[in-house]
N, C-alpha and C. Protein backbone atom coordinates (compact mmCIF):
# COMPACT_ATOMS: atom_id res chain seq x y z
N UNK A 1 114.47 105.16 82.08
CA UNK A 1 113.84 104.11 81.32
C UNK A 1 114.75 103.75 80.16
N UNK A 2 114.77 102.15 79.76
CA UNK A 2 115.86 102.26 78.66
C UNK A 2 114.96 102.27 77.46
N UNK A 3 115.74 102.84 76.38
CA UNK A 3 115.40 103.20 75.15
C UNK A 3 114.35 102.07 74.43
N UNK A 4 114.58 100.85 75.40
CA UNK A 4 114.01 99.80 74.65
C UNK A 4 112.71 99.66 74.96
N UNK A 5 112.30 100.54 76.12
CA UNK A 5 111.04 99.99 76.67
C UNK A 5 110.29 101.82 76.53
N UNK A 6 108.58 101.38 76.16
CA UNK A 6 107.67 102.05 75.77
C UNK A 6 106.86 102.25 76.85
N UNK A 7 107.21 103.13 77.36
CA UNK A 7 105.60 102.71 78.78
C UNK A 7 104.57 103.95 78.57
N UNK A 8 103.53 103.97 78.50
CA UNK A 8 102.40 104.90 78.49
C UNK A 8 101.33 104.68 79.64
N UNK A 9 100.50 105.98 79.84
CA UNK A 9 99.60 105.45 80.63
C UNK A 9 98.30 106.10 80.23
N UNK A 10 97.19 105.71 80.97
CA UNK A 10 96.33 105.86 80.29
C UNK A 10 94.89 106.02 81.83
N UNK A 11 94.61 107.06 81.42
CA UNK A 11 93.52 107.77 82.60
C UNK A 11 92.55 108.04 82.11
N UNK A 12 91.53 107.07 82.67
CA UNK A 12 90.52 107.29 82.11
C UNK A 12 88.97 107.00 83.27
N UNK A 13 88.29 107.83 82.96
CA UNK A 13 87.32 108.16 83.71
C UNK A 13 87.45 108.80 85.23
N UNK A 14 88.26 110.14 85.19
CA UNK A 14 88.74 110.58 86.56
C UNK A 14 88.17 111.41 86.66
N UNK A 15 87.56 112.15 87.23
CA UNK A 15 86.98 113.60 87.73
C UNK A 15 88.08 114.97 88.26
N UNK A 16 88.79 114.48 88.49
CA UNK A 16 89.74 115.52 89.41
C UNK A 16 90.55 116.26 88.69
N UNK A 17 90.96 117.49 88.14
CA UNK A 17 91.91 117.91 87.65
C UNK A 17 93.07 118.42 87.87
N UNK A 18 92.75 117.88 89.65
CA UNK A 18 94.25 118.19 90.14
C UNK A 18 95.07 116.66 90.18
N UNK A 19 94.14 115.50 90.00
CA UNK A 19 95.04 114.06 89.90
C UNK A 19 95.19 114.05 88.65
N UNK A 20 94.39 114.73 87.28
CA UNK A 20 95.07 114.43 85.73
C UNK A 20 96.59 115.30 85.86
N UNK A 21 96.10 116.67 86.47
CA UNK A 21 97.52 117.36 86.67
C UNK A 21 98.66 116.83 87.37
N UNK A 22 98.43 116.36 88.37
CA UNK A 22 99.57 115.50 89.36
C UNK A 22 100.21 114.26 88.20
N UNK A 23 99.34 113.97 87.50
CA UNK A 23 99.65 112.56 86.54
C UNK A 23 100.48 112.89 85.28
N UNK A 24 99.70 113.99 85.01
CA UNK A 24 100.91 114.16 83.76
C UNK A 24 102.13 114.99 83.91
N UNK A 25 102.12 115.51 85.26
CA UNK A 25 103.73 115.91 85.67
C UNK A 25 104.61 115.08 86.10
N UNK A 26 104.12 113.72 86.90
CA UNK A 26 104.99 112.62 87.15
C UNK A 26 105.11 111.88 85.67
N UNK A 27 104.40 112.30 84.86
CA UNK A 27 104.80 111.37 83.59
C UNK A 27 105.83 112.00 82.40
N UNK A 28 105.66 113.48 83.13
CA UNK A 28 106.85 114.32 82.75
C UNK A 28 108.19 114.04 83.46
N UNK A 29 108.03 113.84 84.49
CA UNK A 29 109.27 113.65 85.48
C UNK A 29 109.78 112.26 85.16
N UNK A 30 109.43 111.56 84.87
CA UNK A 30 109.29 110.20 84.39
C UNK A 30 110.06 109.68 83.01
N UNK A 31 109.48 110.90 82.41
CA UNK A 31 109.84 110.45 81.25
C UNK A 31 109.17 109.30 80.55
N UNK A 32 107.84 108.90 80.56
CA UNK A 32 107.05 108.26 80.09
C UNK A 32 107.16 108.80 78.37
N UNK A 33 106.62 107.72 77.87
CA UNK A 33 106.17 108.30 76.39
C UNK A 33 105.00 108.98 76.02
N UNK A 34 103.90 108.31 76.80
CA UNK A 34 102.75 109.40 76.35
C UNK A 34 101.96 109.24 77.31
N UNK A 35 100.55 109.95 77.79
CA UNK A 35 99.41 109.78 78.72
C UNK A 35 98.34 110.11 77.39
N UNK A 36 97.85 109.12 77.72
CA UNK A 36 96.05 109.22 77.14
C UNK A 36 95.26 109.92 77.94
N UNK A 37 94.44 110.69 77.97
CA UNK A 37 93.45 111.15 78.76
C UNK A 37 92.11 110.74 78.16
N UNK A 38 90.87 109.76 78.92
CA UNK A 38 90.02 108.98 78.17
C UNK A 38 88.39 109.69 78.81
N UNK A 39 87.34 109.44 77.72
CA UNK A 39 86.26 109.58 78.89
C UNK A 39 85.90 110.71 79.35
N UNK A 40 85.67 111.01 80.45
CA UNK A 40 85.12 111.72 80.87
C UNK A 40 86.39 112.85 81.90
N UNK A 41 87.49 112.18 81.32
CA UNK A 41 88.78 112.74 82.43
C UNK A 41 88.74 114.30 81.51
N UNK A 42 89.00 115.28 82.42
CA UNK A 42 89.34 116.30 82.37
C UNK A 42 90.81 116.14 81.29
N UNK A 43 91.16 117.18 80.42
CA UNK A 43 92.10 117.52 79.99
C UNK A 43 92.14 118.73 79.31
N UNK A 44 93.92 119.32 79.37
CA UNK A 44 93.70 120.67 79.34
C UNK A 44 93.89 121.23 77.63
N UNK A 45 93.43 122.54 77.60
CA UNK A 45 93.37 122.76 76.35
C UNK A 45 94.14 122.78 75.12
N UNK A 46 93.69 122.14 73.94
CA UNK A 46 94.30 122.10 73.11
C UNK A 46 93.98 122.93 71.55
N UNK A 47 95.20 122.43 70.70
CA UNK A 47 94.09 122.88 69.06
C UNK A 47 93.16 122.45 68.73
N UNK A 48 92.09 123.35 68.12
CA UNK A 48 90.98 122.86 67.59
C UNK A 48 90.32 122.04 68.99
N UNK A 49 90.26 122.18 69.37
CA UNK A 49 89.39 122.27 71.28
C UNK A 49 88.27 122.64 70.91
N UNK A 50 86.69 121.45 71.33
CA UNK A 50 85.63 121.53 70.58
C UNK A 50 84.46 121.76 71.83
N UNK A 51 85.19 121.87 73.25
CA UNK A 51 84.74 122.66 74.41
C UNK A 51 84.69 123.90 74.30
N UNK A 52 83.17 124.26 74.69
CA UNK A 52 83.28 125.60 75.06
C UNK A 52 84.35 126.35 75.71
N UNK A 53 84.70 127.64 75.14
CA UNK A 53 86.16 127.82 75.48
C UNK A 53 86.03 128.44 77.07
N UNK A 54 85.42 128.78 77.49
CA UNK A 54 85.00 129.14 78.98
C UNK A 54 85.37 128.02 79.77
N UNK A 55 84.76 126.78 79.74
CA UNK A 55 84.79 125.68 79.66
C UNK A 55 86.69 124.91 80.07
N UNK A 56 86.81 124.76 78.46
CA UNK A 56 87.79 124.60 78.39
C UNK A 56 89.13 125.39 79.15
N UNK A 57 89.43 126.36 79.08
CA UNK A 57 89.60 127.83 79.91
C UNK A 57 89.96 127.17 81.51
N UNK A 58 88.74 127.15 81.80
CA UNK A 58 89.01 126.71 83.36
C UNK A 58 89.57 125.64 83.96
N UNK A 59 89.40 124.78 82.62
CA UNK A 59 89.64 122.82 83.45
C UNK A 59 90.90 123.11 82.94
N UNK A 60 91.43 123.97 82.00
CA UNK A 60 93.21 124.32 81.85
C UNK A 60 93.94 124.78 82.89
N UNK A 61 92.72 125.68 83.40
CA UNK A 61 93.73 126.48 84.88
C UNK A 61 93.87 125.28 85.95
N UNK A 62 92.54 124.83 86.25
CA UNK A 62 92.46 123.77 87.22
C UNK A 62 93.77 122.89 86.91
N UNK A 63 93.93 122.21 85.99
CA UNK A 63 95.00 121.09 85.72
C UNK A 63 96.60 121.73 85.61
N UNK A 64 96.61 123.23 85.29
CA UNK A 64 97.64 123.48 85.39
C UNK A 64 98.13 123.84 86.87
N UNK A 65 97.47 123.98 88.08
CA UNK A 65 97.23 124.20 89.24
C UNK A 65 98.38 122.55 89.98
N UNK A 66 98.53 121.85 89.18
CA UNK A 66 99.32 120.95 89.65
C UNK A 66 100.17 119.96 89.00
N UNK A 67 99.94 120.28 87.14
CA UNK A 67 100.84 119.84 86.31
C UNK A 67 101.94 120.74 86.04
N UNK A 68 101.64 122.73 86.73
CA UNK A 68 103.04 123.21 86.60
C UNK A 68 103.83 123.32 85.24
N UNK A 69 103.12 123.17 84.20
CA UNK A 69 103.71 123.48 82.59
C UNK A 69 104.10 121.95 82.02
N UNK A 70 103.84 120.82 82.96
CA UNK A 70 103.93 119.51 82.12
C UNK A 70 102.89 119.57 81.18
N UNK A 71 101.63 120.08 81.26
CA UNK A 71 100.61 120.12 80.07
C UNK A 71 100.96 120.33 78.76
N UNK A 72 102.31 121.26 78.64
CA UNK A 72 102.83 121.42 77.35
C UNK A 72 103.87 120.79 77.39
N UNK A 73 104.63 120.06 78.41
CA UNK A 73 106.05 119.51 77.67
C UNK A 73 105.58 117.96 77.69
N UNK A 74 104.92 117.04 77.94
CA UNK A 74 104.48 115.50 77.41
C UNK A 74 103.96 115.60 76.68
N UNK A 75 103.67 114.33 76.02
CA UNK A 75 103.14 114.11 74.76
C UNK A 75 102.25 113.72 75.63
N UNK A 76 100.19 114.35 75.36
CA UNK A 76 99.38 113.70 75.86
C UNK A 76 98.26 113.72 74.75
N UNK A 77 96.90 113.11 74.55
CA UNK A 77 96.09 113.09 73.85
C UNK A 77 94.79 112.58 74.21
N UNK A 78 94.04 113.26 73.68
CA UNK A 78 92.54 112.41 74.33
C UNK A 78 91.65 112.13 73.31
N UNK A 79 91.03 110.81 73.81
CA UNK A 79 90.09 110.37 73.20
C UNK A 79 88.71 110.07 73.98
N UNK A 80 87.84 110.41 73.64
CA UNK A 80 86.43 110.26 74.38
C UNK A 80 86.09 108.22 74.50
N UNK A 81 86.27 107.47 73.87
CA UNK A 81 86.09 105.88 73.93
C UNK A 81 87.58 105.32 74.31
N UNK A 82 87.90 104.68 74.80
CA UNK A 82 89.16 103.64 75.39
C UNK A 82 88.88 102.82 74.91
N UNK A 83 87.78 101.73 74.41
CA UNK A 83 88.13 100.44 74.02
C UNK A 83 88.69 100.59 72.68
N UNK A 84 88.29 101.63 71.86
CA UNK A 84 89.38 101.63 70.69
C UNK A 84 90.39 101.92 71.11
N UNK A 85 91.05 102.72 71.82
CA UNK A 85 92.20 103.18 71.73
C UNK A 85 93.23 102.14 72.21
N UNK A 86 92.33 101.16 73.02
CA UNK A 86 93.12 99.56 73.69
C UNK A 86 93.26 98.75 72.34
N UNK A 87 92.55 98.69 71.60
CA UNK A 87 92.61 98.01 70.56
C UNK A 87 93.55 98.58 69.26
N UNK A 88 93.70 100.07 69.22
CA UNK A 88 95.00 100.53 68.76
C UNK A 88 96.18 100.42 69.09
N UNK A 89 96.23 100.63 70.44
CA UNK A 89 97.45 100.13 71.19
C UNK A 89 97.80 98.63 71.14
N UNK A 90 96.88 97.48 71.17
CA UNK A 90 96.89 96.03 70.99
C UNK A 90 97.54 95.88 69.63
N UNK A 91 97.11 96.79 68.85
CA UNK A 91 97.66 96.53 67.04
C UNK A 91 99.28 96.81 67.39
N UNK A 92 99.39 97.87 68.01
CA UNK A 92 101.14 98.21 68.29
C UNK A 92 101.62 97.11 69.10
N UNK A 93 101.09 96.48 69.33
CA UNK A 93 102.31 95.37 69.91
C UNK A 93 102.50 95.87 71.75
N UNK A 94 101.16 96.52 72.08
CA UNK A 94 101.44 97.20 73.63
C UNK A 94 100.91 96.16 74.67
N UNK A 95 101.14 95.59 75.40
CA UNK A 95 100.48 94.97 76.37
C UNK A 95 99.45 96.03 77.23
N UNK A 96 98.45 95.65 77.86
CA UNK A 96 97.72 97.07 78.70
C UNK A 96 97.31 95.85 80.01
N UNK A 97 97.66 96.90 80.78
CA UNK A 97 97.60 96.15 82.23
C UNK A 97 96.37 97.68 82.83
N UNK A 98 95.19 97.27 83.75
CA UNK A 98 94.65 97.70 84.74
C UNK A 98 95.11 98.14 85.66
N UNK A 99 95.65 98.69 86.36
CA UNK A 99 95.87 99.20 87.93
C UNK A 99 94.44 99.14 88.69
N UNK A 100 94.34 97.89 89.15
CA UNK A 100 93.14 97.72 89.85
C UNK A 100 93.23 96.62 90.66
N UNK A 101 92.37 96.68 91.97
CA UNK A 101 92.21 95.82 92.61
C UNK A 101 91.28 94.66 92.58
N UNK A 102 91.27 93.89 91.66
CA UNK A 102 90.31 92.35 91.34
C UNK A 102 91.29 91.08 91.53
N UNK A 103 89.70 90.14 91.74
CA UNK A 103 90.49 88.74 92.22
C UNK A 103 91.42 88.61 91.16
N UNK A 104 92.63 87.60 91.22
CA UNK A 104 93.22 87.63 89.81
C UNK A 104 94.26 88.58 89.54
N UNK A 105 94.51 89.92 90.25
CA UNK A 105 95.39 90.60 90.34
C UNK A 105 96.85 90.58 90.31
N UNK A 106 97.41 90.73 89.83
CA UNK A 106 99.29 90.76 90.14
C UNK A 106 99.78 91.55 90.72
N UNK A 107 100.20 91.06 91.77
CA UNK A 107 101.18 92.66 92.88
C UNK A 107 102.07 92.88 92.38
N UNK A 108 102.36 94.13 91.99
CA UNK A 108 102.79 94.90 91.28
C UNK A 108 104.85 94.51 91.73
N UNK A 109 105.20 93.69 92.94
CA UNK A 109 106.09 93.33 93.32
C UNK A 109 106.34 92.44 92.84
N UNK A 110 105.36 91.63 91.93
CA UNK A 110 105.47 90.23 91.64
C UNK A 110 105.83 90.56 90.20
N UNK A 111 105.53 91.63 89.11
CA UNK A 111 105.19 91.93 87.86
C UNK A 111 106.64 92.70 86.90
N UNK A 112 106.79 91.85 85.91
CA UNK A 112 107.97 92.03 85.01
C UNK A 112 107.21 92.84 83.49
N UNK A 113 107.67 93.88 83.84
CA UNK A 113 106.85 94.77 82.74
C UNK A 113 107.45 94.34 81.47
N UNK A 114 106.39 94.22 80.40
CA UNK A 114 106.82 94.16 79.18
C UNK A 114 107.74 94.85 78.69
N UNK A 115 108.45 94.93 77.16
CA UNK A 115 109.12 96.23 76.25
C UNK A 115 108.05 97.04 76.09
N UNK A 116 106.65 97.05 75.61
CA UNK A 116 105.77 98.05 75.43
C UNK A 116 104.15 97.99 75.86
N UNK A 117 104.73 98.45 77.10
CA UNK A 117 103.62 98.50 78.04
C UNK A 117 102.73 99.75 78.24
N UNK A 118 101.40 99.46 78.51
CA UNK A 118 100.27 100.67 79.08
C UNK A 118 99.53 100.19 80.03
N UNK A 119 99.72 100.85 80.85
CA UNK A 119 98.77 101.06 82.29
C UNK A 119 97.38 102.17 82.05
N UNK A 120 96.54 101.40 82.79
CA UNK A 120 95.52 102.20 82.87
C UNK A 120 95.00 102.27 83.92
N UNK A 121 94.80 103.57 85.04
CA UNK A 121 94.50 104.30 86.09
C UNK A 121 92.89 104.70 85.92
N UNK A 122 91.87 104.29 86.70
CA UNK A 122 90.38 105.02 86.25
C UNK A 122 89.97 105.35 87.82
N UNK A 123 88.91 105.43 87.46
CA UNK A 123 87.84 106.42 88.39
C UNK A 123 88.44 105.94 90.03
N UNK A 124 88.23 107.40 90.48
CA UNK A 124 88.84 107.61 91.86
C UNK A 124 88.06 106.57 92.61
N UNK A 125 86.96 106.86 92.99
CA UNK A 125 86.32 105.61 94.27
C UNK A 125 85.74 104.33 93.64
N UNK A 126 84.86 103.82 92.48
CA UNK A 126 84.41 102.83 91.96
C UNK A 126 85.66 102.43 91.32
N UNK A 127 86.43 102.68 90.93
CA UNK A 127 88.02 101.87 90.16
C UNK A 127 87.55 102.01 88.60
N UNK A 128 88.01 100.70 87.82
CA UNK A 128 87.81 100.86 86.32
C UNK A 128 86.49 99.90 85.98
N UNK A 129 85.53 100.31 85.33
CA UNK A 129 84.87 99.29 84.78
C UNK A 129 85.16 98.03 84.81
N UNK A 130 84.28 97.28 84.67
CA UNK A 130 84.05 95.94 84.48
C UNK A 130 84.76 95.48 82.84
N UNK A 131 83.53 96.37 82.19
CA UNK A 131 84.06 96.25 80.38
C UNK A 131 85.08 96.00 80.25
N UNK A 132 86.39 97.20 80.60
CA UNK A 132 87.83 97.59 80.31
C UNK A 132 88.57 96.81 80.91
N UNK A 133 88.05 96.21 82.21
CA UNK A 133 88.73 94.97 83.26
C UNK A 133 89.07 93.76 82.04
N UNK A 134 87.83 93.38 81.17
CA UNK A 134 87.77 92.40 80.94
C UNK A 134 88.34 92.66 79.19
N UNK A 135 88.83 93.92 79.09
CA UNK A 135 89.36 93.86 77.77
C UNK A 135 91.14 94.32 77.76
N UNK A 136 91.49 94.13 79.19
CA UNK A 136 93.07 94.72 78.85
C UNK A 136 93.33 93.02 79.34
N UNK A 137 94.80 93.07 79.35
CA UNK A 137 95.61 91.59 79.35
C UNK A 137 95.69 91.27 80.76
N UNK A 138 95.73 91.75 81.56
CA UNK A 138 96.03 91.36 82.71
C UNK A 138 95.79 92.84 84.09
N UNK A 139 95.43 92.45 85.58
CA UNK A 139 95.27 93.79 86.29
C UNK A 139 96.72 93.42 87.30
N UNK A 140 97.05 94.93 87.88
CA UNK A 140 98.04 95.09 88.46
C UNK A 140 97.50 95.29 90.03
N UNK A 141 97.87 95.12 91.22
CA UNK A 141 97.83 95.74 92.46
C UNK A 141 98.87 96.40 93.02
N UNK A 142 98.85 97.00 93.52
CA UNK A 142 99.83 97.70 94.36
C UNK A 142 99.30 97.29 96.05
N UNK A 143 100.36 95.94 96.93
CA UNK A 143 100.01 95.51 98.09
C UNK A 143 100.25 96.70 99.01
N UNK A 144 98.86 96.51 99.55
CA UNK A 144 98.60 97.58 101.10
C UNK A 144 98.74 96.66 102.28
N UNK A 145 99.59 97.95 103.31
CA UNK A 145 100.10 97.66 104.52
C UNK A 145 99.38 97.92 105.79
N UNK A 146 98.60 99.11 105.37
CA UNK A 146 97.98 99.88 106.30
C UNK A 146 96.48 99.60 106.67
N UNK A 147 95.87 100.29 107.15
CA UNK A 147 94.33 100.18 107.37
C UNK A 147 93.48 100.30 105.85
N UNK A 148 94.66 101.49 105.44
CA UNK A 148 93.43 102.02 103.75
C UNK A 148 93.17 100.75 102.81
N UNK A 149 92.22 100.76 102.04
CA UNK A 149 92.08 100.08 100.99
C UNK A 149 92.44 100.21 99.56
N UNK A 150 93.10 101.48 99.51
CA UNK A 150 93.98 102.01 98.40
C UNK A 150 94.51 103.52 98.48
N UNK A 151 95.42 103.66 97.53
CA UNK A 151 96.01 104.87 97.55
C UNK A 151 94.77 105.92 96.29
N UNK A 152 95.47 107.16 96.96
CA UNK A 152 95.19 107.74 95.70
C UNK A 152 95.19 107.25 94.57
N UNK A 153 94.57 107.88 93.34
CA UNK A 153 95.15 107.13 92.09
C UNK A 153 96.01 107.85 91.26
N UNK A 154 96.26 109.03 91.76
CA UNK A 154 98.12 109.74 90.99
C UNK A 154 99.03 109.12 92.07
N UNK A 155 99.05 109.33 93.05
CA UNK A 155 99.56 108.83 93.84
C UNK A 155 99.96 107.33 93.16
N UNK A 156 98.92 106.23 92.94
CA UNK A 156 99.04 105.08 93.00
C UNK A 156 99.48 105.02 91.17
N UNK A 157 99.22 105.63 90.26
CA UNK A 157 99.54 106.05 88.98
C UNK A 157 101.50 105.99 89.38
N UNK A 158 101.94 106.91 89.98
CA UNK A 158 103.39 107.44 90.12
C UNK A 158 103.92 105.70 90.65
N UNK A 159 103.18 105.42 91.46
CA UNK A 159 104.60 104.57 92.16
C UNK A 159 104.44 103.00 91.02
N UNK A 160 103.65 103.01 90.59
CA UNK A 160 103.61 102.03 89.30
C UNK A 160 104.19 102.79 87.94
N UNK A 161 104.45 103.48 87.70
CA UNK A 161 105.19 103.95 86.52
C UNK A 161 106.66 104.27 86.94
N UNK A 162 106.62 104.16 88.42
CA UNK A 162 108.02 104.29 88.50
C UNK A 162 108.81 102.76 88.35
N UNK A 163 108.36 102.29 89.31
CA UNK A 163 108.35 100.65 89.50
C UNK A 163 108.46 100.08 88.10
N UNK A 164 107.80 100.39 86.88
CA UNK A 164 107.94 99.71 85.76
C UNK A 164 108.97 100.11 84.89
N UNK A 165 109.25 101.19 85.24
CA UNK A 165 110.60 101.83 84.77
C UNK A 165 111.89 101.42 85.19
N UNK A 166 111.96 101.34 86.28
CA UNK A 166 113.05 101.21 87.55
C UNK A 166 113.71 99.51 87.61
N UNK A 167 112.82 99.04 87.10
CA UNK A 167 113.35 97.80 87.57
C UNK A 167 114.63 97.16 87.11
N UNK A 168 115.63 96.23 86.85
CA UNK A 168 116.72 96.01 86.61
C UNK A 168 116.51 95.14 85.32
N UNK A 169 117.06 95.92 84.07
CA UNK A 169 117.01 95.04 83.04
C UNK A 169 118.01 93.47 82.58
């Protein structure tokens, strides 16, 4: 990624703690700047951690089960609400794009990533809210070839953070 460009991502409302783990090791591998973890997404333990530590404890093992020690080398952070944190990010000068499939969409083949961009990845089978649809700048697709109707969403997280990275400045 060149120095000039900011990309973050942002996961929010996932259940799985083996796709937050899969996500923040490709965002380690990546070299992303930061992952948000939003909502109701699992994330693993931190300071001052206001989960029961039993609790907390386990959804650490779970996520480390496939982040492999990226949990401590990215910069990640969580916040329980996303529309502030879109609206913090909006103050920085970040564009925030959806990874979602709605009318109106941009294939992700078609899409020239900003200097300081955030993606946001949500819930495995229903996708992202409506709300959050209608409060980031624009949604992304990733075009399908096959029978499926979508990829995973680390899966589909990775090949859009690579893609926005990768491309030729």
């Amino acid at each position: 990624m060149s120095n000039s460009q900011e990309l973050i991502l942002i996961v929010h409302n996932i259940r799985s703690s083996h796709n937050v783990g899969s996500m923040l090791r490709t965002g380690d591998g990546l070299g992303i700047a930061k992952i948000y973890l939003t909502g109701y997404t699992p994330y693993p333990l931190s300071d001052n951690d206001a989960r029961l530590p039993y609790l907390a404890m386990r959804i650490d093992k779970q996520i480390h089960k496939t982040a492999l020690g990226a949990e401590q080398s990215i910069l990640w952070e969580y916040h329980d609400s996303i529309l502030p944190l879109i609206s913090k990010l909006r103050g920085q000068e970040f564009k925030i794009y959806a990874l979602e499939q709605v009318t109106g969409a941009i294939p992700l083949t078609n899409f020239k990533p900003p200097k300081k961009l955030a993606i946001i990845v949500g819930r495995e089978v229903e996708g992202i809210e409506p709300e959050i649809i209608d409060a980031v700048d624009s949604c992304l697709e990733i075009p399908m070839k096959g029978t499926k109707e979508s990829f995973n969403v680390a899966v589909a997280a990775a090949m859009t953070l690579f893609y926005c990275q990768n491309l030729p400045k």
